[in-house]
PDBML (XML) file of the C-alpha atoms, coordinates in Angstrom:
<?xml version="1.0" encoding="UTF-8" ?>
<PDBx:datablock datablockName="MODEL"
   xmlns:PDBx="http://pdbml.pdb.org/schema/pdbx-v50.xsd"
   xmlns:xsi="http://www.w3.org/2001/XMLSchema-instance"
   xsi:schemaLocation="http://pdbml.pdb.org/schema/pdbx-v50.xsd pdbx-v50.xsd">
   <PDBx:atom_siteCategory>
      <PDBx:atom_site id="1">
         <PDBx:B_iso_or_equiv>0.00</PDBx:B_iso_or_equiv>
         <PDBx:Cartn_x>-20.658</PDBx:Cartn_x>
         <PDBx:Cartn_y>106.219</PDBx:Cartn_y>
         <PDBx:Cartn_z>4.008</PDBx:Cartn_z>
         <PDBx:auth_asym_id>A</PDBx:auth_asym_id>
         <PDBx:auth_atom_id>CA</PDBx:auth_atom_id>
         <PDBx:auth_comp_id>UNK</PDBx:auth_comp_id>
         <PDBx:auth_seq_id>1</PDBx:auth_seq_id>
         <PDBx:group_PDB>ATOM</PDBx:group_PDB>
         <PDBx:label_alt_id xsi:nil="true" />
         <PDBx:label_asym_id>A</PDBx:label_asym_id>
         <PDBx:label_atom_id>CA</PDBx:label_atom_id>
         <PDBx:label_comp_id>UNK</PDBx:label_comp_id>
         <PDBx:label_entity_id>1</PDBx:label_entity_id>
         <PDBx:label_seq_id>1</PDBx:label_seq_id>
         <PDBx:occupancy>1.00</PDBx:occupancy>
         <PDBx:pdbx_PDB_model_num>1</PDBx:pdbx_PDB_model_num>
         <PDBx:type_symbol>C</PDBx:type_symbol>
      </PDBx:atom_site>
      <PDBx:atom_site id="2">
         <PDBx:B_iso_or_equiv>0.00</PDBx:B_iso_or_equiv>
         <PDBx:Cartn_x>-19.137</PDBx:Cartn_x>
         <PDBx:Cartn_y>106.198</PDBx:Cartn_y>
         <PDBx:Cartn_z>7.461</PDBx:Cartn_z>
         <PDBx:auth_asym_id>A</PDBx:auth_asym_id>
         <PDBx:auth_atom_id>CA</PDBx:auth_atom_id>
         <PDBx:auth_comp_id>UNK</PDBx:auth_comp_id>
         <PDBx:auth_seq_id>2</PDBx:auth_seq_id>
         <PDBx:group_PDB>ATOM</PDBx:group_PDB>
         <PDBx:label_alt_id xsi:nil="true" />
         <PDBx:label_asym_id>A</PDBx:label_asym_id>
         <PDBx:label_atom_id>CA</PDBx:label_atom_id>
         <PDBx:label_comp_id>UNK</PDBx:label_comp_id>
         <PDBx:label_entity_id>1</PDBx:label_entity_id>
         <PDBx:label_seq_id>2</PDBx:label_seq_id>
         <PDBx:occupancy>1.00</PDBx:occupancy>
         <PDBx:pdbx_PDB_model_num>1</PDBx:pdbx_PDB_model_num>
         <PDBx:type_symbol>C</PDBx:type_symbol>
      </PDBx:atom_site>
      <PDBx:atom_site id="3">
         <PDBx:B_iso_or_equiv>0.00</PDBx:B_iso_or_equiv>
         <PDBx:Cartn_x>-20.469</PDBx:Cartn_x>
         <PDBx:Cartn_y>105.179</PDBx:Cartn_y>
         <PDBx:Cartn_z>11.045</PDBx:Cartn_z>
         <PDBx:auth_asym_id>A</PDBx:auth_asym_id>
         <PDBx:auth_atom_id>CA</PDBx:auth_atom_id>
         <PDBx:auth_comp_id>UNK</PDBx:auth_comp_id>
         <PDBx:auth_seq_id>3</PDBx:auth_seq_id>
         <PDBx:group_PDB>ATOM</PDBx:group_PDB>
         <PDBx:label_alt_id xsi:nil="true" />
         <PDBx:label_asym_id>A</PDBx:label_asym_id>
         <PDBx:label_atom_id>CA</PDBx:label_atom_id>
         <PDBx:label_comp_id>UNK</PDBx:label_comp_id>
         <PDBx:label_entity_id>1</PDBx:label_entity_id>
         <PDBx:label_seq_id>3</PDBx:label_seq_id>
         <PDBx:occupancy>1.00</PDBx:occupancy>
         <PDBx:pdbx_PDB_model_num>1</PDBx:pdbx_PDB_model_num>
         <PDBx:type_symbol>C</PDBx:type_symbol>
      </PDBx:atom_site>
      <PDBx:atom_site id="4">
         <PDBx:B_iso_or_equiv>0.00</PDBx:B_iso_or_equiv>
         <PDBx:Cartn_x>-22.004</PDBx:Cartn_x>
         <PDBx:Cartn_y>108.750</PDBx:Cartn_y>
         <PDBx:Cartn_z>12.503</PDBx:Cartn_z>
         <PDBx:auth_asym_id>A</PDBx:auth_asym_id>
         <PDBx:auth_atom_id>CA</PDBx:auth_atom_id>
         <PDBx:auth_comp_id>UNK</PDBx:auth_comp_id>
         <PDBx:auth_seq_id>4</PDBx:auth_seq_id>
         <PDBx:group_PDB>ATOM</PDBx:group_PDB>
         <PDBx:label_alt_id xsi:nil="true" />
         <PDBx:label_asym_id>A</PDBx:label_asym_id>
         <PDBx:label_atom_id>CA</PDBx:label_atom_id>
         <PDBx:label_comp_id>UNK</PDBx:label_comp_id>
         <PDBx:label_entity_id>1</PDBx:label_entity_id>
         <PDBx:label_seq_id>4</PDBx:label_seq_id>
         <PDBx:occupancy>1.00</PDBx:occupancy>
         <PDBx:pdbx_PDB_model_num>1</PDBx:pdbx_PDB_model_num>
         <PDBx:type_symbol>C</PDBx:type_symbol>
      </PDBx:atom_site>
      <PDBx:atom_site id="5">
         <PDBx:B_iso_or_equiv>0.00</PDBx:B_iso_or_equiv>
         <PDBx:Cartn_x>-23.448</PDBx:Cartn_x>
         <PDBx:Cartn_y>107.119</PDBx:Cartn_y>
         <PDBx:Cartn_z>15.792</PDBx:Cartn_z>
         <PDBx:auth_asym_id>A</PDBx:auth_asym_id>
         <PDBx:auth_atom_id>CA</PDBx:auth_atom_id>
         <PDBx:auth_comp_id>UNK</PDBx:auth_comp_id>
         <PDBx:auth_seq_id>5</PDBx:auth_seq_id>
         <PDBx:group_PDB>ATOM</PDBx:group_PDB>
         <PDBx:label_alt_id xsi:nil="true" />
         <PDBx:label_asym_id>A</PDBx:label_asym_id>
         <PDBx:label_atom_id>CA</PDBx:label_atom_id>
         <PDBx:label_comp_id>UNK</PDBx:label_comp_id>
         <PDBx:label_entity_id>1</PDBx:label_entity_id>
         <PDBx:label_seq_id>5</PDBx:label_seq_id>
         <PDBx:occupancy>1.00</PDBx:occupancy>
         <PDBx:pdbx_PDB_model_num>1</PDBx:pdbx_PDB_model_num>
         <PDBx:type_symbol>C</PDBx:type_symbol>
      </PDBx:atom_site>
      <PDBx:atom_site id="6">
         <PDBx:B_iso_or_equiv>0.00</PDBx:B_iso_or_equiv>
         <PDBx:Cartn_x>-22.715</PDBx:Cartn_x>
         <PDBx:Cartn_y>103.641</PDBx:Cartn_y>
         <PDBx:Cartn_z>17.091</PDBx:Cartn_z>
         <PDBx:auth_asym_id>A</PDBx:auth_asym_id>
         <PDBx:auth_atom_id>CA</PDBx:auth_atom_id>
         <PDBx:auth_comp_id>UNK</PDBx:auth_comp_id>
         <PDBx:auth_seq_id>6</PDBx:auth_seq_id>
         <PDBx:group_PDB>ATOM</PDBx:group_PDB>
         <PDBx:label_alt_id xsi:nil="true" />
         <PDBx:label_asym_id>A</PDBx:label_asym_id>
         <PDBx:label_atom_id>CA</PDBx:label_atom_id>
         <PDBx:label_comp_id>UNK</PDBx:label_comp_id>
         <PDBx:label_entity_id>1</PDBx:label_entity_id>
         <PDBx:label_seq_id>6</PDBx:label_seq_id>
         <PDBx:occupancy>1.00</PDBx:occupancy>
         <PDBx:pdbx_PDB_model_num>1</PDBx:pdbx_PDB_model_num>
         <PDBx:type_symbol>C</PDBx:type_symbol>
      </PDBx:atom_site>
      <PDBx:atom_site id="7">
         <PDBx:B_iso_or_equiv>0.00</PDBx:B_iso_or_equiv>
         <PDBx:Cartn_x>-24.340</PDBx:Cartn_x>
         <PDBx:Cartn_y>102.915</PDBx:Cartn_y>
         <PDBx:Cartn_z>20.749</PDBx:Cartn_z>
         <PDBx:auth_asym_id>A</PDBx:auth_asym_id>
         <PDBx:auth_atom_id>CA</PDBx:auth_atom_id>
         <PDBx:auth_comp_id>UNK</PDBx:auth_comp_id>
         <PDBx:auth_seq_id>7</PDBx:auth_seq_id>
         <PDBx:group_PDB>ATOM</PDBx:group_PDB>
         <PDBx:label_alt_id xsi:nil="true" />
         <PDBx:label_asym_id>A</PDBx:label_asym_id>
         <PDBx:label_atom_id>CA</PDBx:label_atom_id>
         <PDBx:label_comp_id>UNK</PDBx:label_comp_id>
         <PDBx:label_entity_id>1</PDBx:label_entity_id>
         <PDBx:label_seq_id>7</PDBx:label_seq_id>
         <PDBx:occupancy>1.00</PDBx:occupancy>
         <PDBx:pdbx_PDB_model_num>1</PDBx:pdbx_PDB_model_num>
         <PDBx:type_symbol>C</PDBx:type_symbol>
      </PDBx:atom_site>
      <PDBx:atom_site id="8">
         <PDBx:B_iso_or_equiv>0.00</PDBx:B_iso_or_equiv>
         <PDBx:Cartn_x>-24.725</PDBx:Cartn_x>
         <PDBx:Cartn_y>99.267</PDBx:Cartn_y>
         <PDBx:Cartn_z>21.911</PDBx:Cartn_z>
         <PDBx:auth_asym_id>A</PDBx:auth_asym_id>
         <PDBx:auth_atom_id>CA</PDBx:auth_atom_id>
         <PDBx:auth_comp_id>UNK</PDBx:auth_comp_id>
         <PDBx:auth_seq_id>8</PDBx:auth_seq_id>
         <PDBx:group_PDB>ATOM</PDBx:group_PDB>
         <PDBx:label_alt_id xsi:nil="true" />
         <PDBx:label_asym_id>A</PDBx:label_asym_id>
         <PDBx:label_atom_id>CA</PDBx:label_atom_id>
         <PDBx:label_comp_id>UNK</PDBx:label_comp_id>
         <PDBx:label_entity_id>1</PDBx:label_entity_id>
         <PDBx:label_seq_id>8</PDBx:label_seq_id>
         <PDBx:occupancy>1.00</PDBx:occupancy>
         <PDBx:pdbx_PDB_model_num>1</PDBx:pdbx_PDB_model_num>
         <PDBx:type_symbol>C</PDBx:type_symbol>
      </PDBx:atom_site>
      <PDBx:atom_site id="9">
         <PDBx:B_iso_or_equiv>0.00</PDBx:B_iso_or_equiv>
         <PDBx:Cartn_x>-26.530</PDBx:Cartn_x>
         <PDBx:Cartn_y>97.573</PDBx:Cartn_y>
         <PDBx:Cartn_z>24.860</PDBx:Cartn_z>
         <PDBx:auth_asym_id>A</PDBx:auth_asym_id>
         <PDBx:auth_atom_id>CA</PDBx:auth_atom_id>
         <PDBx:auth_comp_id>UNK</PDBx:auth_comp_id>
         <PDBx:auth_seq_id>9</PDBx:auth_seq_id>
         <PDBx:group_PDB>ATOM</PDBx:group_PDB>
         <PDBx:label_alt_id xsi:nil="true" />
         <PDBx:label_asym_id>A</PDBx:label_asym_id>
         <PDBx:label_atom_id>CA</PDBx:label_atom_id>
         <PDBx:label_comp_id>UNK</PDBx:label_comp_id>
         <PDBx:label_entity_id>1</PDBx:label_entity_id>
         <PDBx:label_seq_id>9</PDBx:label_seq_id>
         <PDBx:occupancy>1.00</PDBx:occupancy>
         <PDBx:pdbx_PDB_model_num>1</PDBx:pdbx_PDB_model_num>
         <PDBx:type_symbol>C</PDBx:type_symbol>
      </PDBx:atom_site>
      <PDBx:atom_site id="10">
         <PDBx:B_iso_or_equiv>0.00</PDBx:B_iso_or_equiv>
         <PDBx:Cartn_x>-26.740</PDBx:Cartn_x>
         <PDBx:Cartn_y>93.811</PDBx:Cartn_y>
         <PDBx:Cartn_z>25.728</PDBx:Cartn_z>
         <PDBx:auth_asym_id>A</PDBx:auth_asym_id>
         <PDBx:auth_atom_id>CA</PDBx:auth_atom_id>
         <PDBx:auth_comp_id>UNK</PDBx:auth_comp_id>
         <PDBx:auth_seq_id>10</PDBx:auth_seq_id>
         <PDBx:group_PDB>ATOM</PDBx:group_PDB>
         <PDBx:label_alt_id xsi:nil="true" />
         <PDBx:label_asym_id>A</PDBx:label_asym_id>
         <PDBx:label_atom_id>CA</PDBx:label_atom_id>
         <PDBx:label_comp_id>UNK</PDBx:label_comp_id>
         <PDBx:label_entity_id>1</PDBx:label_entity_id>
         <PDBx:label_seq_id>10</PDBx:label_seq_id>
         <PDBx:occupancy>1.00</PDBx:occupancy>
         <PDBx:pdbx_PDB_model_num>1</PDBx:pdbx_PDB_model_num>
         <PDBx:type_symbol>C</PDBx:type_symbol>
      </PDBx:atom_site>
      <PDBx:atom_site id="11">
         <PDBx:B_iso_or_equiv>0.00</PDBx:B_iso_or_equiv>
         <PDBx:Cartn_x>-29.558</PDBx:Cartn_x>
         <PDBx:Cartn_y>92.116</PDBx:Cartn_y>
         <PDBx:Cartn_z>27.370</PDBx:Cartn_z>
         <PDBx:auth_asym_id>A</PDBx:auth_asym_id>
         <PDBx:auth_atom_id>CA</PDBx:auth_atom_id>
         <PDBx:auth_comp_id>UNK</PDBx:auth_comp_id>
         <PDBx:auth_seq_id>11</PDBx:auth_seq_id>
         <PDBx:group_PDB>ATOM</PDBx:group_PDB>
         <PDBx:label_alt_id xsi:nil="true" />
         <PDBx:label_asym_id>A</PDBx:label_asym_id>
         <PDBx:label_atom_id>CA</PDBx:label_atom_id>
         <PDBx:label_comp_id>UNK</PDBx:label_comp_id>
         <PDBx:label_entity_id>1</PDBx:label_entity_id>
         <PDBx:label_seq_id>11</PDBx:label_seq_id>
         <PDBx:occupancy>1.00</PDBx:occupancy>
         <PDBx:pdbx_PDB_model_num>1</PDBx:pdbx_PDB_model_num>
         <PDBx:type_symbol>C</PDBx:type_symbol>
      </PDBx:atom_site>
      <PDBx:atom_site id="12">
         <PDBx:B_iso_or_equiv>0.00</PDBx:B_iso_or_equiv>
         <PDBx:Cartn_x>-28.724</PDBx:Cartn_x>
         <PDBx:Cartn_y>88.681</PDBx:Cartn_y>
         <PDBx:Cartn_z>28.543</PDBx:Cartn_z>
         <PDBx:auth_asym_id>A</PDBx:auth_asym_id>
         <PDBx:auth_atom_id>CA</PDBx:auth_atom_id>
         <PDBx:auth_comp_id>UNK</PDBx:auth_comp_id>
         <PDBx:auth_seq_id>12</PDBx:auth_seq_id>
         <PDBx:group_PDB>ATOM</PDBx:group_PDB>
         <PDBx:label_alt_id xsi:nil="true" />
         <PDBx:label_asym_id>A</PDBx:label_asym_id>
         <PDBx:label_atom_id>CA</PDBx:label_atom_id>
         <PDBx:label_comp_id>UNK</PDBx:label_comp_id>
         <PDBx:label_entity_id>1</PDBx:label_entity_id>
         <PDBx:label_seq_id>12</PDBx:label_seq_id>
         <PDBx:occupancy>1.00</PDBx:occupancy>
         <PDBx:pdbx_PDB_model_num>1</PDBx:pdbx_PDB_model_num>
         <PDBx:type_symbol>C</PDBx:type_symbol>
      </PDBx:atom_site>
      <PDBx:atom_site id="13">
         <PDBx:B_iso_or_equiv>0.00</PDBx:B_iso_or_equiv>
         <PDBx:Cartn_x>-31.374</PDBx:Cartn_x>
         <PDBx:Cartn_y>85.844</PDBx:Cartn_y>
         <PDBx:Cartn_z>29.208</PDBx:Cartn_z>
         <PDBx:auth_asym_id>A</PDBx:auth_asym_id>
         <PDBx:auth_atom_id>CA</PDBx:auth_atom_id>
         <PDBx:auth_comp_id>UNK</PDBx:auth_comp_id>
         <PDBx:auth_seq_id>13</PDBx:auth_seq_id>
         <PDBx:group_PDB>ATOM</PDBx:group_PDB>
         <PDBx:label_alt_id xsi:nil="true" />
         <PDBx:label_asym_id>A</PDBx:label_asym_id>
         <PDBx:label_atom_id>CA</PDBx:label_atom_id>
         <PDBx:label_comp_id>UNK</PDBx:label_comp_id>
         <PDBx:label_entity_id>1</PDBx:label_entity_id>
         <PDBx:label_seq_id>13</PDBx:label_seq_id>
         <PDBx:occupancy>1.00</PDBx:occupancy>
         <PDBx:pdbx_PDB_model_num>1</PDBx:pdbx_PDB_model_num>
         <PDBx:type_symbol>C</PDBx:type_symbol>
      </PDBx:atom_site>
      <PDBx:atom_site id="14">
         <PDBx:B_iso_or_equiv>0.00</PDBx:B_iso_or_equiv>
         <PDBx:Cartn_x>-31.530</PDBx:Cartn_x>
         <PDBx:Cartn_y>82.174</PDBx:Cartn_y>
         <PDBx:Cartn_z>30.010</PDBx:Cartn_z>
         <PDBx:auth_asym_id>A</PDBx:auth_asym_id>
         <PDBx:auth_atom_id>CA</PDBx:auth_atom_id>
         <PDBx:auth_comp_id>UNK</PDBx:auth_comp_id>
         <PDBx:auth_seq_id>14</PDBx:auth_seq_id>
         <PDBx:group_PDB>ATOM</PDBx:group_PDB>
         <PDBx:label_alt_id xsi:nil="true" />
         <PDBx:label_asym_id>A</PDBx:label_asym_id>
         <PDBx:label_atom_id>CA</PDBx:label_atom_id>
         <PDBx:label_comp_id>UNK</PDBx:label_comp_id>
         <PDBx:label_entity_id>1</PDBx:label_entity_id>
         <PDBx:label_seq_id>14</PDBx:label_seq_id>
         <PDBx:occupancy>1.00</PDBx:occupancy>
         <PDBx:pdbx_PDB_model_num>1</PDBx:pdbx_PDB_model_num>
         <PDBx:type_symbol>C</PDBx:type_symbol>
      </PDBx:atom_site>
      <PDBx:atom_site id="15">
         <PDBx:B_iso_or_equiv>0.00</PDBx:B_iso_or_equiv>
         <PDBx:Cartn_x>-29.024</PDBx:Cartn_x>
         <PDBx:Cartn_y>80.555</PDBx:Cartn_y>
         <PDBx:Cartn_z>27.322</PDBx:Cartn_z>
         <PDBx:auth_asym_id>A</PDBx:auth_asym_id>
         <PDBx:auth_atom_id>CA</PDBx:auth_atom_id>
         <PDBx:auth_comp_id>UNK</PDBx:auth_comp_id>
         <PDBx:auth_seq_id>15</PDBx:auth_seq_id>
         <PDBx:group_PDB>ATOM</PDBx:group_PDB>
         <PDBx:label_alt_id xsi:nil="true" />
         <PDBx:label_asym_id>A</PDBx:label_asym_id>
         <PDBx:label_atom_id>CA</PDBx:label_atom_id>
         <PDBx:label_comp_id>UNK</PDBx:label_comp_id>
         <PDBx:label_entity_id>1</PDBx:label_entity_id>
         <PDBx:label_seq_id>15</PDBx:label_seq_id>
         <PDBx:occupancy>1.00</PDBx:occupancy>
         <PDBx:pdbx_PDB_model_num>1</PDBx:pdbx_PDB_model_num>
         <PDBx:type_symbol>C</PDBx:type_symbol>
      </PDBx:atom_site>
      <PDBx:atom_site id="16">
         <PDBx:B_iso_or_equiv>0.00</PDBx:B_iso_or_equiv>
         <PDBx:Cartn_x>-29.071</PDBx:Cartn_x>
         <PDBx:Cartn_y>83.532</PDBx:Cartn_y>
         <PDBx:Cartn_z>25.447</PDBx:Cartn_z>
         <PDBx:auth_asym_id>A</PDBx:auth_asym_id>
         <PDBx:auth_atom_id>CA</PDBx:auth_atom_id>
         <PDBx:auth_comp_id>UNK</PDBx:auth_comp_id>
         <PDBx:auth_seq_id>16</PDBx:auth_seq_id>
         <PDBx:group_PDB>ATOM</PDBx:group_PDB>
         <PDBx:label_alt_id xsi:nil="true" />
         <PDBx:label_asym_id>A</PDBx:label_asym_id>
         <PDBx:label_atom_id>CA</PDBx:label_atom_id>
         <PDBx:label_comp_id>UNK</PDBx:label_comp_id>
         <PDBx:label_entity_id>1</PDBx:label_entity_id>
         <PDBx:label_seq_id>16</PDBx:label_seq_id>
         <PDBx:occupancy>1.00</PDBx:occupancy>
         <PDBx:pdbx_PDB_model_num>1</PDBx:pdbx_PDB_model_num>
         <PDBx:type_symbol>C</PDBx:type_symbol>
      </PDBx:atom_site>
      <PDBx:atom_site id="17">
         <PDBx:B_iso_or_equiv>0.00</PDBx:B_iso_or_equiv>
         <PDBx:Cartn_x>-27.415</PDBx:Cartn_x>
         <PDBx:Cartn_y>87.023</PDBx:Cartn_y>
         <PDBx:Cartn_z>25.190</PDBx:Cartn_z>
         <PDBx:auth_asym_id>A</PDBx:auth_asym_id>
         <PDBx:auth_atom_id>CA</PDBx:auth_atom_id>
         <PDBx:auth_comp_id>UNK</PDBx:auth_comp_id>
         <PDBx:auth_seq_id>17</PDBx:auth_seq_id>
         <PDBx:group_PDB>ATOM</PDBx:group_PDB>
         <PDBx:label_alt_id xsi:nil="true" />
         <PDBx:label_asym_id>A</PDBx:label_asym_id>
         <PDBx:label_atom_id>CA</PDBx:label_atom_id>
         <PDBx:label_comp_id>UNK</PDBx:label_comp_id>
         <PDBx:label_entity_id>1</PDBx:label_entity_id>
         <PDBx:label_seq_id>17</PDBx:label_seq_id>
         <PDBx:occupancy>1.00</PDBx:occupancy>
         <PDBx:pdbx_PDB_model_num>1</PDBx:pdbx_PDB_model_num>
         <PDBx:type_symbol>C</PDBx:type_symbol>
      </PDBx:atom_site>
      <PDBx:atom_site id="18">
         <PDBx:B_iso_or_equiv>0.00</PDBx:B_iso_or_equiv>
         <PDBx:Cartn_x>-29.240</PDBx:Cartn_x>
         <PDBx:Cartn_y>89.742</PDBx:Cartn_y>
         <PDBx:Cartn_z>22.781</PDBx:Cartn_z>
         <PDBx:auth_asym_id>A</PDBx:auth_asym_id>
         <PDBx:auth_atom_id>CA</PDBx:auth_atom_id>
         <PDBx:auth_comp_id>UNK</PDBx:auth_comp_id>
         <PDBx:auth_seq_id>18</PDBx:auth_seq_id>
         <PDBx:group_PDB>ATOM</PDBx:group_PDB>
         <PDBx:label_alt_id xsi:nil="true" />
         <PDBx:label_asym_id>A</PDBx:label_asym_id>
         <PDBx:label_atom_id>CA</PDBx:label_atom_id>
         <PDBx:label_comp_id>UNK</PDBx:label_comp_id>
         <PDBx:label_entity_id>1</PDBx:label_entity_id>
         <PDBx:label_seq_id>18</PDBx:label_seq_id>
         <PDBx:occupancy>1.00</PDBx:occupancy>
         <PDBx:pdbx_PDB_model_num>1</PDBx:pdbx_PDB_model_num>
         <PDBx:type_symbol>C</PDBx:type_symbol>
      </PDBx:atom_site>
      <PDBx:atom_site id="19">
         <PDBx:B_iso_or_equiv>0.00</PDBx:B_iso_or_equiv>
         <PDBx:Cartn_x>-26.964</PDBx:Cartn_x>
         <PDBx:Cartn_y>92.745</PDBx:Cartn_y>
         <PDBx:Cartn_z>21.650</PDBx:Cartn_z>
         <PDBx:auth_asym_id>A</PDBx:auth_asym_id>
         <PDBx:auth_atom_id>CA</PDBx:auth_atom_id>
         <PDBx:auth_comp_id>UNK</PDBx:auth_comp_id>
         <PDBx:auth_seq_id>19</PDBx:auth_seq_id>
         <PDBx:group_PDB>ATOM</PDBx:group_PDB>
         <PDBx:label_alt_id xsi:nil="true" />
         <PDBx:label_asym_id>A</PDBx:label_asym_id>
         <PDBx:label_atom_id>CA</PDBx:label_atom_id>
         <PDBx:label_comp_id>UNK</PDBx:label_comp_id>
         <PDBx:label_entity_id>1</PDBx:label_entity_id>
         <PDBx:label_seq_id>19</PDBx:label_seq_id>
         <PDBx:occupancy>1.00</PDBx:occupancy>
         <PDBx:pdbx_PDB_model_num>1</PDBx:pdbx_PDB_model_num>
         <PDBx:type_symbol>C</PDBx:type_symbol>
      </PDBx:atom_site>
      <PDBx:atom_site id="20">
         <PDBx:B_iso_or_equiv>0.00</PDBx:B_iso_or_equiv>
         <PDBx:Cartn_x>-28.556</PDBx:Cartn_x>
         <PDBx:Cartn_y>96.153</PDBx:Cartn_y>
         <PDBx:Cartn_z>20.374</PDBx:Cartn_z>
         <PDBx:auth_asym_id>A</PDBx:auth_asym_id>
         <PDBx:auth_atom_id>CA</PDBx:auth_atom_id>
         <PDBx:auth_comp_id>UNK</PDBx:auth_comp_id>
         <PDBx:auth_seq_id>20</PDBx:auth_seq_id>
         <PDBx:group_PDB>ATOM</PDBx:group_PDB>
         <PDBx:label_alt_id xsi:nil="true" />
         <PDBx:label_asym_id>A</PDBx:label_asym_id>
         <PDBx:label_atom_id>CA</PDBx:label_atom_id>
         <PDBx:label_comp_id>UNK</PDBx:label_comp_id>
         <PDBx:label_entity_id>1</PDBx:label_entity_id>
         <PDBx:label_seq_id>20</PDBx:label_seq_id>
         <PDBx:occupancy>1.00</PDBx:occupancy>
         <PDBx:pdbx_PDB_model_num>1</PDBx:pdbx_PDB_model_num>
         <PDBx:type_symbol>C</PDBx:type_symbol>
      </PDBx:atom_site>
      <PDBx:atom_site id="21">
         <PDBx:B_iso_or_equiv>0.00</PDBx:B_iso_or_equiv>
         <PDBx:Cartn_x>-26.711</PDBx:Cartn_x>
         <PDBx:Cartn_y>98.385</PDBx:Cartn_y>
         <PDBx:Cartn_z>18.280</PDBx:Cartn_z>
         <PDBx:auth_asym_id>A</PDBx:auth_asym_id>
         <PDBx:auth_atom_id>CA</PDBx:auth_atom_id>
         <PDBx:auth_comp_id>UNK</PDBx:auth_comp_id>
         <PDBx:auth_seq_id>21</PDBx:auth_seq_id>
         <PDBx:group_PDB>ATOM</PDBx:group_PDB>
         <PDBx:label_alt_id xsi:nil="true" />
         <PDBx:label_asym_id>A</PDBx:label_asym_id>
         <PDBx:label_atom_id>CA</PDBx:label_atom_id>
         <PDBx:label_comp_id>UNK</PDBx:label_comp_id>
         <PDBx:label_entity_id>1</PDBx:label_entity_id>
         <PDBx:label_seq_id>21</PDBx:label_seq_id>
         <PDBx:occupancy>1.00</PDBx:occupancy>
         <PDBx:pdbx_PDB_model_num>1</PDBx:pdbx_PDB_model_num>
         <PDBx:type_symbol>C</PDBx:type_symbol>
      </PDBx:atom_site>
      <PDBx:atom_site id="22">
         <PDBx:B_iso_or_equiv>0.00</PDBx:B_iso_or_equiv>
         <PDBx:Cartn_x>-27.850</PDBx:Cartn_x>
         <PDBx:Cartn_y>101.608</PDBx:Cartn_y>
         <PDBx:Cartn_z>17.161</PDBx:Cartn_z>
         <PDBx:auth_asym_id>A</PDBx:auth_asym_id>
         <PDBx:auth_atom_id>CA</PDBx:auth_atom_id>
         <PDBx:auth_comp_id>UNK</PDBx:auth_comp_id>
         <PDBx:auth_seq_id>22</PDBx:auth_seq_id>
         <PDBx:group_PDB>ATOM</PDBx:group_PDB>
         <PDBx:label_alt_id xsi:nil="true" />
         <PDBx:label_asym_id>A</PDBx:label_asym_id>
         <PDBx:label_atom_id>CA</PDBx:label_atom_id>
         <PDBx:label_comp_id>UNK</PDBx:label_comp_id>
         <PDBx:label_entity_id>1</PDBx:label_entity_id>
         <PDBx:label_seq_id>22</PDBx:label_seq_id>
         <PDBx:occupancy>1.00</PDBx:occupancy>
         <PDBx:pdbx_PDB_model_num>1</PDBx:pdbx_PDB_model_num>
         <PDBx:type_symbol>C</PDBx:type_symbol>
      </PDBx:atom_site>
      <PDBx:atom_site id="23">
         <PDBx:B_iso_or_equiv>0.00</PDBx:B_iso_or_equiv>
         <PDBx:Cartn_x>-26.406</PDBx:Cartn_x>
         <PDBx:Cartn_y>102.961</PDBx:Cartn_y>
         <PDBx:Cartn_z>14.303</PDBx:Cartn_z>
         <PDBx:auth_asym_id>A</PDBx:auth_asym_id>
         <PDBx:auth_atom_id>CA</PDBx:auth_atom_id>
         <PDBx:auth_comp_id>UNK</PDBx:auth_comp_id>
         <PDBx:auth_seq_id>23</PDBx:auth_seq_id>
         <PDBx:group_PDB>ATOM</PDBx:group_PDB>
         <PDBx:label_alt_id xsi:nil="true" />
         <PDBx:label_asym_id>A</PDBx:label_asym_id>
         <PDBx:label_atom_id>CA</PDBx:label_atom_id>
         <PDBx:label_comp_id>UNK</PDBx:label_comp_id>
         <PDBx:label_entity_id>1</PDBx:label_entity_id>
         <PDBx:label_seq_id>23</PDBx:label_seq_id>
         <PDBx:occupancy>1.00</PDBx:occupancy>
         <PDBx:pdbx_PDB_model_num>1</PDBx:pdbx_PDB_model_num>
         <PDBx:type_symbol>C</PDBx:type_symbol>
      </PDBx:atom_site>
      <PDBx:atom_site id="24">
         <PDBx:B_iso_or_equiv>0.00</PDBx:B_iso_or_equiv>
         <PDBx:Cartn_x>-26.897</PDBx:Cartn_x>
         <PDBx:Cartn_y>106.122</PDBx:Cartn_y>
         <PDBx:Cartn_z>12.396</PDBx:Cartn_z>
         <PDBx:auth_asym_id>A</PDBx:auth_asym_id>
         <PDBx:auth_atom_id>CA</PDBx:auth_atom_id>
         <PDBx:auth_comp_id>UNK</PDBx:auth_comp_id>
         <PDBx:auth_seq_id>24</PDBx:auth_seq_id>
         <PDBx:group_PDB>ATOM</PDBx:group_PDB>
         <PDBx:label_alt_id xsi:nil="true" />
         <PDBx:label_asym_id>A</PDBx:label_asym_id>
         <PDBx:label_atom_id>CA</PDBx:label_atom_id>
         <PDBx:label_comp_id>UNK</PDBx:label_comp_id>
         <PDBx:label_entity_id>1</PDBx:label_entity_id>
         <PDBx:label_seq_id>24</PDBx:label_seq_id>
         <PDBx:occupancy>1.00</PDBx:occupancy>
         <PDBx:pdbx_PDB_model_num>1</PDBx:pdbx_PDB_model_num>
         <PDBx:type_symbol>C</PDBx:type_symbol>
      </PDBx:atom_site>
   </PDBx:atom_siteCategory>
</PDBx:datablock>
């Protein structure tokens, strides 16, 4: 098991910052 595909994308709101990952 190894990391194939590793994208990432933030979204940042009031008080709050979301992070996305997508990992295959």
């Amino acid at each position: 098991n190894s990391t194939w595909v590793d994208a990432s994308l933030s979204k940042e709101a009031v008080g709050e910052v979301t992070s996305y990952a997508f990992k295959f």
